[in-house]
PDB file of N, CA and C in Angstrom:
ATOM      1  N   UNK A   1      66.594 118.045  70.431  1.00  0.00           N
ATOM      2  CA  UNK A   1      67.780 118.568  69.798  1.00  0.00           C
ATOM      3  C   UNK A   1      68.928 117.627  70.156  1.00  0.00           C
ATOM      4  N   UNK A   2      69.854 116.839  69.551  1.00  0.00           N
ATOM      5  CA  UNK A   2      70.777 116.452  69.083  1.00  0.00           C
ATOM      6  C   UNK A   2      72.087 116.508  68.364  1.00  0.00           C
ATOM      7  N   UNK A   3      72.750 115.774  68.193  1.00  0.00           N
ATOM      8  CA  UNK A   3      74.123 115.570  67.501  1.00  0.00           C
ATOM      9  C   UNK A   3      74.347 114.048  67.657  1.00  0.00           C
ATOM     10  N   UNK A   4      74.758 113.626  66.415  1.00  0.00           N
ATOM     11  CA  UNK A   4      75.389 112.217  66.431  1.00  0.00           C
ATOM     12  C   UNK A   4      76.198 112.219  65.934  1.00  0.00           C
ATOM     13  N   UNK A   5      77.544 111.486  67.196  1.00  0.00           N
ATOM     14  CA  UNK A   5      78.713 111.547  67.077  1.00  0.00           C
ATOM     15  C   UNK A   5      79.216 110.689  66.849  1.00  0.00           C
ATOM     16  N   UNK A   6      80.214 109.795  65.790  1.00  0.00           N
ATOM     17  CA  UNK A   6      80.690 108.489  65.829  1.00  0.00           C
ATOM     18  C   UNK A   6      81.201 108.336  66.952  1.00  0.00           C
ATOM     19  N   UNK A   7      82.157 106.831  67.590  1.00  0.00           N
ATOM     20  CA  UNK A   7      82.447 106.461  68.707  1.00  0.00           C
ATOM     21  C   UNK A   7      84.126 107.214  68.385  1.00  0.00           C
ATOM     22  N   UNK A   8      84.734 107.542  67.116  1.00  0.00           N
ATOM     23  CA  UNK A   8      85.514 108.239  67.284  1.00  0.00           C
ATOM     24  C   UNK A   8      85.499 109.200  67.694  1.00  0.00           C
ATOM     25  N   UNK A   9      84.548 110.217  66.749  1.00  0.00           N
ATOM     26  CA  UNK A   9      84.535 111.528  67.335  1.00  0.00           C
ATOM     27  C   UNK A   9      84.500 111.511  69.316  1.00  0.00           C
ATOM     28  N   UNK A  10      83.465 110.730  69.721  1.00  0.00           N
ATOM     29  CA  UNK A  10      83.370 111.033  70.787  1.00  0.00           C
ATOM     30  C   UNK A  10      84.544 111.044  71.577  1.00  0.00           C
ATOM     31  N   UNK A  11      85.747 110.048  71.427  1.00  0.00           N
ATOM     32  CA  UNK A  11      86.735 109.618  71.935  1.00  0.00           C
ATOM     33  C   UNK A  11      87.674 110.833  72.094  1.00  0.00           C
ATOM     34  N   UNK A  12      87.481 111.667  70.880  1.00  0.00           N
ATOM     35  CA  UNK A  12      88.509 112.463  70.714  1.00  0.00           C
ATOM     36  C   UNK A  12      87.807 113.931  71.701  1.00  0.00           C
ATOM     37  N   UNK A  13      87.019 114.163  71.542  1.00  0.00           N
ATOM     38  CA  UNK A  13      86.360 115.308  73.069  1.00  0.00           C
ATOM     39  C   UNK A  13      86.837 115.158  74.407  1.00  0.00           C
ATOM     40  N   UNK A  14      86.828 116.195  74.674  1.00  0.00           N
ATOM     41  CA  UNK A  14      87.165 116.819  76.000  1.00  0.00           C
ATOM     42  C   UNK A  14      87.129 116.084  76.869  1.00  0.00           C
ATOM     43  N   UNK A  15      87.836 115.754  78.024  1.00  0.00           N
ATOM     44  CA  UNK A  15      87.533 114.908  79.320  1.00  0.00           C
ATOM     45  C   UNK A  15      86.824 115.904  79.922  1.00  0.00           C
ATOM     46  N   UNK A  16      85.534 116.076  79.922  1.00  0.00           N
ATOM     47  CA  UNK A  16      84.787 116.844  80.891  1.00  0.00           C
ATOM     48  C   UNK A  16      84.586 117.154  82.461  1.00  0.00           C
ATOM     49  N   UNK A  17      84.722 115.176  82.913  1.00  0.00           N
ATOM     50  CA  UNK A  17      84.355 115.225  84.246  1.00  0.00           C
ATOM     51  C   UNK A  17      85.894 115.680  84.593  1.00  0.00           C
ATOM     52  N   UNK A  18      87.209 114.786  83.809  1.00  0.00           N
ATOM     53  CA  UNK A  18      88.025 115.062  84.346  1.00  0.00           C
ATOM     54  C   UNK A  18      88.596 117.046  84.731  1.00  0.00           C
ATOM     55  N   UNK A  19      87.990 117.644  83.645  1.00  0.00           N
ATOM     56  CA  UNK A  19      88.265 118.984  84.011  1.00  0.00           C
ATOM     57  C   UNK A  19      87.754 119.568  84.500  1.00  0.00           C
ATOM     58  N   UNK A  20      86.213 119.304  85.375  1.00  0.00           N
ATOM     59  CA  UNK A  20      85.533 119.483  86.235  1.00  0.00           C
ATOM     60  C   UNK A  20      86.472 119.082  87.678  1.00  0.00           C
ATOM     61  N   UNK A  21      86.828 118.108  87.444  1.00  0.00           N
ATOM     62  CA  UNK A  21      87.500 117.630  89.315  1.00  0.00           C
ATOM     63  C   UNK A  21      88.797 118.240  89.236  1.00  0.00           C
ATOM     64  N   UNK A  22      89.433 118.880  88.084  1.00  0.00           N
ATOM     65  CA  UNK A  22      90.793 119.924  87.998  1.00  0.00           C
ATOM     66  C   UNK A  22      90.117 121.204  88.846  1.00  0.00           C
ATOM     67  N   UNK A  23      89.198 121.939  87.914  1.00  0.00           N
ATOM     68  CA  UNK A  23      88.601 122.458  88.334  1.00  0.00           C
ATOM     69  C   UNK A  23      88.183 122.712  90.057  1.00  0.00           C
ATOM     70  N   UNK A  24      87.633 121.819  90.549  1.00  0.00           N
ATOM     71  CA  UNK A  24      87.245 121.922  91.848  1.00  0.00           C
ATOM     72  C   UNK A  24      88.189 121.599  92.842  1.00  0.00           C
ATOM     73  N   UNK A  25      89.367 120.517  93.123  1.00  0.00           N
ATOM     74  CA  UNK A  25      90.684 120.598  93.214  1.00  0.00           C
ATOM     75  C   UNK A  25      91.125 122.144  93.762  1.00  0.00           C
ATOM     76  N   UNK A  26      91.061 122.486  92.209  1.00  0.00           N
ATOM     77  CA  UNK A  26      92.081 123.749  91.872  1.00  0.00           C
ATOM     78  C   UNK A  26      91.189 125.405  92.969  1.00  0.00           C
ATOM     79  N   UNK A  27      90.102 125.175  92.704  1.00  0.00           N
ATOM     80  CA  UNK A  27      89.206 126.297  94.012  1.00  0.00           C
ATOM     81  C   UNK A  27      89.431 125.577  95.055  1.00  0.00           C
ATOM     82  N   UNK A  28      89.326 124.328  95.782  1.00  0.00           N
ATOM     83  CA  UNK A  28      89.468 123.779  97.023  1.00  0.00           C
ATOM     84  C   UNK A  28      91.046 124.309  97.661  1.00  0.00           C
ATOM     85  N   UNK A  29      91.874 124.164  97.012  1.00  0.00           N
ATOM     86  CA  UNK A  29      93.637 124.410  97.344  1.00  0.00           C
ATOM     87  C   UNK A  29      93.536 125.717  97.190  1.00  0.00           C
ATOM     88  N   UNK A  30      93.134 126.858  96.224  1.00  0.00           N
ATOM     89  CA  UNK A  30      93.035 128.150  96.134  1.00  0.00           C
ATOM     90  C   UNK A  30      92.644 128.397  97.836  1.00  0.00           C
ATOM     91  N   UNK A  31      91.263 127.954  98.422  1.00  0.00           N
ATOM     92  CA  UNK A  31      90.973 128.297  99.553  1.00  0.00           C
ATOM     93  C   UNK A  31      91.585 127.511 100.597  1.00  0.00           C
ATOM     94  N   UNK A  32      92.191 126.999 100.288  1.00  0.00           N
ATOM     95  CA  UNK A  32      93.551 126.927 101.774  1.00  0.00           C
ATOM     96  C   UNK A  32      92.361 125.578 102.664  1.00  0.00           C
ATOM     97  N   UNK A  33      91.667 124.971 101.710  1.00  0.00           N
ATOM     98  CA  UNK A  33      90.914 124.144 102.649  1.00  0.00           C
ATOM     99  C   UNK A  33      91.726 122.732 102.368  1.00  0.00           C
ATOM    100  N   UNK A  34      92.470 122.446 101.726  1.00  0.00           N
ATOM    101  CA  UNK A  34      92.999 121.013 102.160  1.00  0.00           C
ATOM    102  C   UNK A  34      94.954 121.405 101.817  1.00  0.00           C
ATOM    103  N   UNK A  35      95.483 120.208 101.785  1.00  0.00           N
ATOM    104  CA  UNK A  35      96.904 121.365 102.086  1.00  0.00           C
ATOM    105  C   UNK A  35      97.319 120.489 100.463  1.00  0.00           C
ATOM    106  N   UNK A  36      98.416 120.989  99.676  1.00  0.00           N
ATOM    107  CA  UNK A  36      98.973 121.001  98.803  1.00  0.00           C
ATOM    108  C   UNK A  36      98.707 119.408  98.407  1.00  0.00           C
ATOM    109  N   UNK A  37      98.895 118.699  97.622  1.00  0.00           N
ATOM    110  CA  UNK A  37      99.402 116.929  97.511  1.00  0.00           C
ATOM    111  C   UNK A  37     100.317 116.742  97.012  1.00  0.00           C
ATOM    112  N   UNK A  38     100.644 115.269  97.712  1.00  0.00           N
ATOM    113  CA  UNK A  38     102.135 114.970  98.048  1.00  0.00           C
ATOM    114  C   UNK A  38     102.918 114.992  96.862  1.00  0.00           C
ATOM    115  N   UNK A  39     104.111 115.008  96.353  1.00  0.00           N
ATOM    116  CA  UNK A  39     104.559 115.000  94.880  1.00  0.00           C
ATOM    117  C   UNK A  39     104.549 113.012  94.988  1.00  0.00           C
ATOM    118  N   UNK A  40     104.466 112.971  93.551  1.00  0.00           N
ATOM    119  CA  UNK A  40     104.438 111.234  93.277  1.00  0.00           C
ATOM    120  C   UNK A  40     105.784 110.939  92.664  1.00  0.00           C
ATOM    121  N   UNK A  41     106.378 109.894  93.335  1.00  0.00           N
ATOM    122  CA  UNK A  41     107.562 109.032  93.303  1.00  0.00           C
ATOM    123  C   UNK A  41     107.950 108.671  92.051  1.00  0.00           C
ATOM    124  N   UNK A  42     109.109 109.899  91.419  1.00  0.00           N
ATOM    125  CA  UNK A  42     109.175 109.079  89.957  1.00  0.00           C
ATOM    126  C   UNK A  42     109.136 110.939  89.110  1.00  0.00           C
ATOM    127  N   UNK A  43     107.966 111.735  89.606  1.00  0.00           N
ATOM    128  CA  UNK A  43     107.638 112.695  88.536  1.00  0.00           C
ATOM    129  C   UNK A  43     108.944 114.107  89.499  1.00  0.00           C
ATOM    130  N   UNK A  44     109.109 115.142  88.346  1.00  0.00           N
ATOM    131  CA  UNK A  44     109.821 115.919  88.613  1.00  0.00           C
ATOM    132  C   UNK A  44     109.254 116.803  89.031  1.00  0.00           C
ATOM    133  N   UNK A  45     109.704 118.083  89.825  1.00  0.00           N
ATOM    134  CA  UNK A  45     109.100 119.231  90.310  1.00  0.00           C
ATOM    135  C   UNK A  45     108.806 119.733  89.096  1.00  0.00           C
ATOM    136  N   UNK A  46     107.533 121.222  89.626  1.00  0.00           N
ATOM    137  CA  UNK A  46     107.586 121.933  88.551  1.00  0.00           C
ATOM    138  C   UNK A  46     108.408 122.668  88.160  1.00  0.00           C
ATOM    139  N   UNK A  47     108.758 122.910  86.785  1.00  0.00           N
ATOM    140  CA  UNK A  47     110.033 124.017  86.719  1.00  0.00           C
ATOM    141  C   UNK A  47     111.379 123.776  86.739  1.00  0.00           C
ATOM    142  N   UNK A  48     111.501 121.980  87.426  1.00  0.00           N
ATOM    143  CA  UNK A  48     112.903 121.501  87.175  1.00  0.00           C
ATOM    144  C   UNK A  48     113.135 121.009  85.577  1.00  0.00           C
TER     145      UNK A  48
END
């Protein structure tokens, strides 16, 4: 079983792994196992 996707189509899909490591990130900091990360030089808080 299959699907063939042009190299566009594919381009335009989901970042998978990337929302997998959001994902796991996002449960790792939920459980208080690593501490917040640092804000980056340049970007605004949230909410400002």
């Amino acid at each position: 079983m299959g699907c063939t996707l042009t190299d566009e189509e594919f381009g335009q899909g989901p970042d998978v792994l990337a929302n997998l490591y959001a994902l796991a990130v996002e449960k790792v900091l939920v459980q208080g196992l690593l501490p917040p990360p640092d804000p980056v030089r340049g970007q605004a808080a949230p909410g400002r």
